[in-house]
Protein backbone atom coordinates (compact mmCIF):
# COMPACT_ATOMS: atom_id res chain seq x y z
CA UNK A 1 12.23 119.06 110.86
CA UNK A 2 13.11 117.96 114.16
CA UNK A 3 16.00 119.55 116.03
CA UNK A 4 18.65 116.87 115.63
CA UNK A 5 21.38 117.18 117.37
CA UNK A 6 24.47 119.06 115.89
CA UNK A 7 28.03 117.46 114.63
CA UNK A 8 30.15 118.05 116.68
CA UNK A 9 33.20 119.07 114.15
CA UNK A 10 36.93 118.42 115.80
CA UNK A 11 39.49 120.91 115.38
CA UNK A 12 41.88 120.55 112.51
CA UNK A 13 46.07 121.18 114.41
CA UNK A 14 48.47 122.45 112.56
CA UNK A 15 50.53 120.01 110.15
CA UNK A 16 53.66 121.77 110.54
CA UNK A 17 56.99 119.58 111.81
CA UNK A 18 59.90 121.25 113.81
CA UNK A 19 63.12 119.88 112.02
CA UNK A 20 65.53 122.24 114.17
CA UNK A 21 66.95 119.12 115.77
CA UNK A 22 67.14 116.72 112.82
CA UNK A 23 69.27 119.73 110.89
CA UNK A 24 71.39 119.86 114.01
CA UNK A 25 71.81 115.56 114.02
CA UNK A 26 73.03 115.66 110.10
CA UNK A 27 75.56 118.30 110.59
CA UNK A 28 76.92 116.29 113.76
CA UNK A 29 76.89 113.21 111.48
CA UNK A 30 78.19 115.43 108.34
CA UNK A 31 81.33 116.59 110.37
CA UNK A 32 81.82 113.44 112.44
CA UNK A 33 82.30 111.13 109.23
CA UNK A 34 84.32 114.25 107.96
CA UNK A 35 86.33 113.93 110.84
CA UNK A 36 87.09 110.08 110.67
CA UNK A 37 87.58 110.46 106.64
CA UNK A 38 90.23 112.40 107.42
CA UNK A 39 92.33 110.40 110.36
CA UNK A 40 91.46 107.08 108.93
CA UNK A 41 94.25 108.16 105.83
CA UNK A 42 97.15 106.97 106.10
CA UNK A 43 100.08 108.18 106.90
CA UNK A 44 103.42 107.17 105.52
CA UNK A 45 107.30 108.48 106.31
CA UNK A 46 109.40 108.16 103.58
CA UNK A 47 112.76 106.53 104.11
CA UNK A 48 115.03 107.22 101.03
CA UNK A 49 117.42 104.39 100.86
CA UNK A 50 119.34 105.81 97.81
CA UNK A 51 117.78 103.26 95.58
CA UNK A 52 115.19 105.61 93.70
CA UNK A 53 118.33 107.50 92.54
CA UNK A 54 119.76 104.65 90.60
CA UNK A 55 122.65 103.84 93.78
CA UNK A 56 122.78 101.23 95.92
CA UNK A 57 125.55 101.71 98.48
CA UNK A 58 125.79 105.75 99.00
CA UNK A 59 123.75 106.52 102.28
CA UNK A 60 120.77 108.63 102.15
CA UNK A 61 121.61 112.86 101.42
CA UNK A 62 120.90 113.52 105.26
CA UNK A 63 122.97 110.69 106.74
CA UNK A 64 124.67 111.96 110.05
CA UNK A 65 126.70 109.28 111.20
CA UNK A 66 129.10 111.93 112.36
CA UNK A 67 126.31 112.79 114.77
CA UNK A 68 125.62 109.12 116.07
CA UNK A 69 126.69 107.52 118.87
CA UNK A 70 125.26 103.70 119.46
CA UNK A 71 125.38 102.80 123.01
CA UNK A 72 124.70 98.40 123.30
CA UNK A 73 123.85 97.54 127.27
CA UNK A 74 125.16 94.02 127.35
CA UNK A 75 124.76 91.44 130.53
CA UNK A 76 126.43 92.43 134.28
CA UNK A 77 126.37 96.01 133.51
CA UNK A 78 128.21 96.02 130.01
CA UNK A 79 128.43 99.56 127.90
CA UNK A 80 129.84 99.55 125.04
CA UNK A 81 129.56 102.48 123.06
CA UNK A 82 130.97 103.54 119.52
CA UNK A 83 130.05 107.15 117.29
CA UNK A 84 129.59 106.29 113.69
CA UNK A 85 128.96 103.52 112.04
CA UNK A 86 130.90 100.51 113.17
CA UNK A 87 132.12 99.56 109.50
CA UNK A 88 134.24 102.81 109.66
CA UNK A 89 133.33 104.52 113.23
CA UNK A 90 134.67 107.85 113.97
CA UNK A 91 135.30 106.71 117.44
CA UNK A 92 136.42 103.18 117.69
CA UNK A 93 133.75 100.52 119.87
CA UNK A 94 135.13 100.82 123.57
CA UNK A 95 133.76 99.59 126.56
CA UNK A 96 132.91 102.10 129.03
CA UNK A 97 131.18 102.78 132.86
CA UNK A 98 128.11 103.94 134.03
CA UNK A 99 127.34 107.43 135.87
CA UNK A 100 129.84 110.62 136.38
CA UNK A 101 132.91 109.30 135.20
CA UNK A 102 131.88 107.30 132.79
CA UNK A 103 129.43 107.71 129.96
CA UNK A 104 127.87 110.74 131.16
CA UNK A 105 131.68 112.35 130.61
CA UNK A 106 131.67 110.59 127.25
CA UNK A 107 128.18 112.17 125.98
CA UNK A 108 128.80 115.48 127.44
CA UNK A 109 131.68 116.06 125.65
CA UNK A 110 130.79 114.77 122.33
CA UNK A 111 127.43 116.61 122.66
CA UNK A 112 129.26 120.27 123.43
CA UNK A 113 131.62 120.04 120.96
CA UNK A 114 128.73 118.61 118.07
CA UNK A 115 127.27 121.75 119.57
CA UNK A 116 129.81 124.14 118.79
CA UNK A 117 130.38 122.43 115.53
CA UNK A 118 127.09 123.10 113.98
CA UNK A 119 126.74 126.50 115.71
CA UNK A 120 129.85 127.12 112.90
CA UNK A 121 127.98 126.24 110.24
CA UNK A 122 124.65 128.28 111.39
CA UNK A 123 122.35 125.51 112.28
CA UNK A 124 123.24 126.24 115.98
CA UNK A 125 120.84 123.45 118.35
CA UNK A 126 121.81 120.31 116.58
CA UNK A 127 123.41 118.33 118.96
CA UNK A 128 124.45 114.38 118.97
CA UNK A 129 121.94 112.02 118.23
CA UNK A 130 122.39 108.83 121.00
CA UNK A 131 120.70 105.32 119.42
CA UNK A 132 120.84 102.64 122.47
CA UNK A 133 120.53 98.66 121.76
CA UNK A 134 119.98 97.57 124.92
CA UNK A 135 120.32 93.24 124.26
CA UNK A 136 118.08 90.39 125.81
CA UNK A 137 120.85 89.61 128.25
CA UNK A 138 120.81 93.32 129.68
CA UNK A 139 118.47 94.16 132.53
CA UNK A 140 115.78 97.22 133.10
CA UNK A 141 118.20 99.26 135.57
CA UNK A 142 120.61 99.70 132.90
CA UNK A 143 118.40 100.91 130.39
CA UNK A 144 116.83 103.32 133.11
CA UNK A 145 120.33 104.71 134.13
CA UNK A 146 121.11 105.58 130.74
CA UNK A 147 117.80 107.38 129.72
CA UNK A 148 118.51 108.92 132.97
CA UNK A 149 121.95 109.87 131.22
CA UNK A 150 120.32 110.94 128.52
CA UNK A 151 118.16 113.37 130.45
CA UNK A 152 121.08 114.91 132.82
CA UNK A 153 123.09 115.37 129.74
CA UNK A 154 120.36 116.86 128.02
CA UNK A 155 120.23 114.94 124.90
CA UNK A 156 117.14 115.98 123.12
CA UNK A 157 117.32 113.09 120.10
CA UNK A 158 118.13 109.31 121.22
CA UNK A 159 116.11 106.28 120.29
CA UNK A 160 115.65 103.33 121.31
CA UNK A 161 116.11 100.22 119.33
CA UNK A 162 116.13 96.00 120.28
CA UNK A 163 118.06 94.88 117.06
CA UNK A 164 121.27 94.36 116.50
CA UNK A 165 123.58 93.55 113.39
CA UNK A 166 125.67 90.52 113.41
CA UNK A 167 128.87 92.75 113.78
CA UNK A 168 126.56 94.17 116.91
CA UNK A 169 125.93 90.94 118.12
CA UNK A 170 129.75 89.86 118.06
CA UNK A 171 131.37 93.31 119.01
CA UNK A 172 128.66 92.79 122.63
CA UNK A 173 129.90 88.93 122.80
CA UNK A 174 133.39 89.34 122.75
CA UNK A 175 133.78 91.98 125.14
């Protein structure tokens, strides 16, 4: 027997895997599709037109057209503003002036005495509610003075909307 050389044998490494980080990807992945389940719902406001309950012309339970004032901005400065609706408005459709002495006068009276009105009946905080129609023919200043109306009068609820009703429409032509 000769002395032949001897076999080199190789180590055998460890077979083990660290999964620490692909445990830590799936739950980022688990909540992250969890996540945009959840906002990718959709979400829908109910507007209850008094249809469902078998009416068609009584206004929804929570109408508050005693609250409303529309304000229309018209071309060369018009403001015309009416509180209501305009089929029966509490305040008739008037046209009326920017700044002190005009509108701002208007909404701060209406809003203190909506004010003390519903302080009365114990929901105290609910003050008018101002919708402004500013029309094609009216220019960006006037919308901008009366949000800034809106803002010195402290009016917490207004909206603006671009449409206008036919009765709109002619009640901002004739004027």
């Amino acid at each position: 027997m000769q002395n032949l050389p001897k076999k080199v044998r190789s180590k055998k490494l460890s077979s083990r895997v660290d999964l620490t980080a692909m445990v830590s990807v799936s739950f980022l992945l688990i909540i992250f599709f969890m996540l945009v389940g959840e906002l990718s719902k959709p979400k829908v406001l109910v507007y209850d037109t008094g249809r469902d309950r078998g009416c068609c012309d009584c206004p929804p339970p929570h109408y508050g057209e005693n609250r409303s004032i529309t304000v229309m901005l018209g071309d060369n400065n018009k403001l015309i503003y009416y509180m209501g609706l305009l089929s029966s408005p509490i305040v008739a459709p008037k046209e009326i002036k920017y700044g002190k002495e005009g509108i701002r006068q208007e909404l701060l009276k209406r809003n203190k005495s909506m004010l003390e009105y519903s302080a009365a009946l114990g929901k105290p905080g609910r003050g008018i509610t101002v919708i402004i129609k500013p029309s094609k023919k009216s220019n960006f200043k006037n919308l901008v003075d009366i949000l800034d109306e809106m803002a010195i009068v402290n009016i917490e609820t207004y909206a603006i909307i671009p449409e206008f009703t036919p009765q709109e429409s002619e009640l901002l032509a004739s004027n």
